[in-house]
C-alpha atoms as a PDB file:
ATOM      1  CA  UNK A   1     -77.404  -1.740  79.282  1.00  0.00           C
ATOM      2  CA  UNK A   2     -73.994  -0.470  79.966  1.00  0.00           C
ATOM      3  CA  UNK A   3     -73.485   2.515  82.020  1.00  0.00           C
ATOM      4  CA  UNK A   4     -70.659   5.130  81.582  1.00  0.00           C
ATOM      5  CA  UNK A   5     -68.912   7.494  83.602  1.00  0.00           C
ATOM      6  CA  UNK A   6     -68.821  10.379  81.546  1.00  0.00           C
ATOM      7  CA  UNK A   7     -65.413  12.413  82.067  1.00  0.00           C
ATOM      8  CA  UNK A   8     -66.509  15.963  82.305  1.00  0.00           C
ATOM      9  CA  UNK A   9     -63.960  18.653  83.636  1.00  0.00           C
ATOM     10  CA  UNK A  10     -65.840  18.884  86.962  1.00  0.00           C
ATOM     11  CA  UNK A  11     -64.726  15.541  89.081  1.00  0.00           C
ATOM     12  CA  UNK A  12     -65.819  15.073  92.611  1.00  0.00           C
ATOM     13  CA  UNK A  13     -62.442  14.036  94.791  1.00  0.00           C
ATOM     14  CA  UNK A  14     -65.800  11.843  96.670  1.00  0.00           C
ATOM     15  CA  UNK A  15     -67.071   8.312  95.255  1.00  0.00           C
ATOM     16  CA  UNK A  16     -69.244   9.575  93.260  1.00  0.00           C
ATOM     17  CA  UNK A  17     -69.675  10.375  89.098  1.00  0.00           C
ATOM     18  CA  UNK A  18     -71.069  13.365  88.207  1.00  0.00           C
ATOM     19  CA  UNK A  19     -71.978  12.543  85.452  1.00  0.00           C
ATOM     20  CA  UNK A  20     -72.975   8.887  83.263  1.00  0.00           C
ATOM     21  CA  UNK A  21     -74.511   7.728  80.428  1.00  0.00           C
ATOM     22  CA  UNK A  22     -76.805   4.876  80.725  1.00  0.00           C
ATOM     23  CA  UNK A  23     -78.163   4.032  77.258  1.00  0.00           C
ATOM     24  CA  UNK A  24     -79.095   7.176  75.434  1.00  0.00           C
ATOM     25  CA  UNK A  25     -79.797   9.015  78.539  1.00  0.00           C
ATOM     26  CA  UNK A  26     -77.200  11.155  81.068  1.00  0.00           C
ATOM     27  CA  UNK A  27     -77.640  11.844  84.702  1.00  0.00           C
ATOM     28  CA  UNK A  28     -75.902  14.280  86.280  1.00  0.00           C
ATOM     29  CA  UNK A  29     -75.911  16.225  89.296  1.00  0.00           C
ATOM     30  CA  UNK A  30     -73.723  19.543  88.978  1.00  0.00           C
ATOM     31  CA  UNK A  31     -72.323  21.605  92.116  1.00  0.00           C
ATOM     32  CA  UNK A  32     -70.846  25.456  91.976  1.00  0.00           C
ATOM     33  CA  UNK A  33     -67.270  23.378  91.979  1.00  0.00           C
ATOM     34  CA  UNK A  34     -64.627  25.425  89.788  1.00  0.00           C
ATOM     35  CA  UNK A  35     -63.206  23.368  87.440  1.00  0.00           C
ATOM     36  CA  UNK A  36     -59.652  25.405  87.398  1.00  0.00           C
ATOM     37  CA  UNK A  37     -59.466  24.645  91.070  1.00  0.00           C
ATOM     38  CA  UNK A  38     -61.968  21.852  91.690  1.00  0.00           C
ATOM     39  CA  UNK A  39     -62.781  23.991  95.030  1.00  0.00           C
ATOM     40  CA  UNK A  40     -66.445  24.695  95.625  1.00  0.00           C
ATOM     41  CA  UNK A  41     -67.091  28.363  95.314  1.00  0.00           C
ATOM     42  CA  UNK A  42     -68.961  28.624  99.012  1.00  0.00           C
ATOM     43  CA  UNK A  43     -67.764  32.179  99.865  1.00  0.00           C
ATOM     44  CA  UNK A  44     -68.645  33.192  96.046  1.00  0.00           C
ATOM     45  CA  UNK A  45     -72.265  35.329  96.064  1.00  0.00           C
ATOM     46  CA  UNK A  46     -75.389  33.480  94.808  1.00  0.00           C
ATOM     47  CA  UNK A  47     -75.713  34.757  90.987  1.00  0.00           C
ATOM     48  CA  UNK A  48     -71.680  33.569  90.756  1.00  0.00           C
ATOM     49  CA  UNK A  49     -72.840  30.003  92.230  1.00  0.00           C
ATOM     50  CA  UNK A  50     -75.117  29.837  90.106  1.00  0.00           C
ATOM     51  CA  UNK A  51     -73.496  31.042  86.756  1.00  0.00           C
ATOM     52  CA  UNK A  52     -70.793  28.320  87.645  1.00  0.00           C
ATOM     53  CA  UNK A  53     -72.966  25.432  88.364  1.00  0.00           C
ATOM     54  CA  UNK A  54     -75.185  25.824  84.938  1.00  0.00           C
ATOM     55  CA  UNK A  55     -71.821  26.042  83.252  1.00  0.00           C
ATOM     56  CA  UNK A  56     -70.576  22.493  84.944  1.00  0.00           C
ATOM     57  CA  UNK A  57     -73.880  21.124  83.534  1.00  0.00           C
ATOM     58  CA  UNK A  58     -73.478  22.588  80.224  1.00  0.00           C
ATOM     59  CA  UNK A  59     -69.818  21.256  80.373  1.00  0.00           C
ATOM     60  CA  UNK A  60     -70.841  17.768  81.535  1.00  0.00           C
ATOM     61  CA  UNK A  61     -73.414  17.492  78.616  1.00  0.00           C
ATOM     62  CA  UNK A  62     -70.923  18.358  76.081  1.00  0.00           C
ATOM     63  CA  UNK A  63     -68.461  15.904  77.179  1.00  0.00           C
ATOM     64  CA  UNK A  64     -71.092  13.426  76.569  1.00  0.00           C
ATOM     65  CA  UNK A  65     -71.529  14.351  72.964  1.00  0.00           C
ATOM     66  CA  UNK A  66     -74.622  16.406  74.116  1.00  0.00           C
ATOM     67  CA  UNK A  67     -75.878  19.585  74.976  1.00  0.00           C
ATOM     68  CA  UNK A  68     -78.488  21.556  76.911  1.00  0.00           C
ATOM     69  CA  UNK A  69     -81.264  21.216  74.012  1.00  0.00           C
ATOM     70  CA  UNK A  70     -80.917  17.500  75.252  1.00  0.00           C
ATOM     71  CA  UNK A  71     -82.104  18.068  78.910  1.00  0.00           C
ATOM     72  CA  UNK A  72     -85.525  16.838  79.447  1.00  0.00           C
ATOM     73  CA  UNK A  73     -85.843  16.973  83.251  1.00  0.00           C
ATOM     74  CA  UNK A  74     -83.946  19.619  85.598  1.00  0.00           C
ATOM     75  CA  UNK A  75     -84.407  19.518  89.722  1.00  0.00           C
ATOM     76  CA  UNK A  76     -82.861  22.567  91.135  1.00  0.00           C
ATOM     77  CA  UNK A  77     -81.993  22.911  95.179  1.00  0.00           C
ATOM     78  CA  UNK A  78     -81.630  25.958  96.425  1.00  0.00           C
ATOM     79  CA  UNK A  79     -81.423  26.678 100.008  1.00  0.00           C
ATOM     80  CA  UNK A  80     -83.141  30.504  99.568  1.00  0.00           C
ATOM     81  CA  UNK A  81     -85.802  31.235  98.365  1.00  0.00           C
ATOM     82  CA  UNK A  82     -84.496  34.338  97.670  1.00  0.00           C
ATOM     83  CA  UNK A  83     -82.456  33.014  95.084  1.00  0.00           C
ATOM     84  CA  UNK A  84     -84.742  32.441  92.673  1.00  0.00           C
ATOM     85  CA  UNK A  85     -84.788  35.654  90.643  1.00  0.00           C
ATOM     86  CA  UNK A  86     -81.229  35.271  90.132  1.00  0.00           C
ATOM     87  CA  UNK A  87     -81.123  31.601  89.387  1.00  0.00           C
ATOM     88  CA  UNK A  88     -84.467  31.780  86.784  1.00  0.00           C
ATOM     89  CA  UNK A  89     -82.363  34.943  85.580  1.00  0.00           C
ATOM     90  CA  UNK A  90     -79.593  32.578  84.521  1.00  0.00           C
ATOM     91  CA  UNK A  91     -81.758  29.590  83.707  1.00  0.00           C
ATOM     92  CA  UNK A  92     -83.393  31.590  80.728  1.00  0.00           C
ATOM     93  CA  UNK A  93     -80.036  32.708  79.629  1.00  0.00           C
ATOM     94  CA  UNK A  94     -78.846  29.223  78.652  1.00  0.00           C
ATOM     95  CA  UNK A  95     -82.178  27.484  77.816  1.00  0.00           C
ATOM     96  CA  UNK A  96     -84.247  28.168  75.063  1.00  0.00           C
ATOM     97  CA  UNK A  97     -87.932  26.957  74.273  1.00  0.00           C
ATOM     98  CA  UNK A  98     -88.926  24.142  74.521  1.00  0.00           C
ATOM     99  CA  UNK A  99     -87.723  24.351  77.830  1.00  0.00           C
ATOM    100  CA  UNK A 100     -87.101  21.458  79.643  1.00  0.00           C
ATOM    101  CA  UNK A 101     -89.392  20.283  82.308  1.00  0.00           C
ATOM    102  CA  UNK A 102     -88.483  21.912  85.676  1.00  0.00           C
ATOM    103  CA  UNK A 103     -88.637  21.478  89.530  1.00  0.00           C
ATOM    104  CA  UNK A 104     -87.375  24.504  92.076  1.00  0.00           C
ATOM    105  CA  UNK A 105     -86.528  22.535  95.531  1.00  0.00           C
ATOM    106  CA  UNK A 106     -86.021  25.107  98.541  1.00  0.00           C
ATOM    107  CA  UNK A 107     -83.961  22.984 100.803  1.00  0.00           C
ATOM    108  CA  UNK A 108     -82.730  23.529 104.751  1.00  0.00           C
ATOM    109  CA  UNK A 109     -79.192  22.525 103.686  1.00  0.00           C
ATOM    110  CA  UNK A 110     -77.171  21.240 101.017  1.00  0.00           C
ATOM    111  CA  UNK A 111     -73.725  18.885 101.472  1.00  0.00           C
ATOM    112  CA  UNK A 112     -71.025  21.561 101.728  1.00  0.00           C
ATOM    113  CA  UNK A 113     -71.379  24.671 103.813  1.00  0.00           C
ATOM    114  CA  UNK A 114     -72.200  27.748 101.913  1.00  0.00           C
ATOM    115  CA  UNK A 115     -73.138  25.912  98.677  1.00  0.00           C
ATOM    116  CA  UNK A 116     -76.533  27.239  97.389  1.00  0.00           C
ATOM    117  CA  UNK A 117     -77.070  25.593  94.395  1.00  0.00           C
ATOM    118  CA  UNK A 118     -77.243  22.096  93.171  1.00  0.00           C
ATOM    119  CA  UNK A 119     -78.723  20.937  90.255  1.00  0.00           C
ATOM    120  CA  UNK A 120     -79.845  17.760  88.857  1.00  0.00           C
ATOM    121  CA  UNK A 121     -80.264  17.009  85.341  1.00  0.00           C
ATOM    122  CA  UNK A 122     -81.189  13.797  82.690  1.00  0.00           C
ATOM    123  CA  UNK A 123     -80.985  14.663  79.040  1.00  0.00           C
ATOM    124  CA  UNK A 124     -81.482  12.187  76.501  1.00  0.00           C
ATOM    125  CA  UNK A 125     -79.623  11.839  73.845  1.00  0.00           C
ATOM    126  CA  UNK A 126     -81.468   9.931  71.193  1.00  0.00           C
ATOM    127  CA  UNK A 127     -81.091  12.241  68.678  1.00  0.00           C
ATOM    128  CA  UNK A 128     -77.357  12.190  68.776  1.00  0.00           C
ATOM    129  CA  UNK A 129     -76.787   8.365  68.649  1.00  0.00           C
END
């Protein structure tokens, strides 16, 4: 099985993909990183974070040939717990049922500074292919 960087319009400037296709399945782990600017948004407030990082993921499946309905398995870091309301708030906005299956991480810390939000995703895409 090959495996495929998948060129989304969210790039890391670090040595990683954000994104690949291995087989019928992506994996991708999606930051609130602007796309305009490719700055992370860390003095943005929470429900802005988290409106931007859903939309990387969204953006990252579609450049892939998929879309959300593909995304099985979602593990969401937070580092408040606070920020759930807002972040479920957005999560039902761009899922619909059957949802996909889904773990909330509260974590100390995430890589950058002020980032609250990171999200990791697989979606297969066996229907599409």
């Amino acid at each position: 099985m090959t495996i495929q960087r998948i060129n989304s319009p969210v790039q890391s400037d670090l040595p990683i993909s954000n994104a690949v296709l291995a087989g019928q399945t992506v994996y991708t782990s999606q930051i609130p990183r602007d796309p305009a600017t490719s700055k992370i948004l860390v003095d943005a407030d929470t429900l802005t974070q988290v409106r931007q990082t859903f939309g990387n993921l969204e953006s990252a499946l579609r450049a892939a040939g998929g879309s959300l309905a593909d995304v099985a398995q979602l593990t969401i870091y937070l580092t408040d717990p606070d920020d759930f309301a807002e972040m479920n708030q957005v999560y039902g906005e761009m899922f619909e049922a059957p949802f996909p299956n889904r773990a909330t991480v509260i974590v100390k810390a995430l890589m950058v500074p002020g980032m609250r939000i990171e999200i990791q995703a697989h979606a297969y895409l066996g229907g599409i292919r």
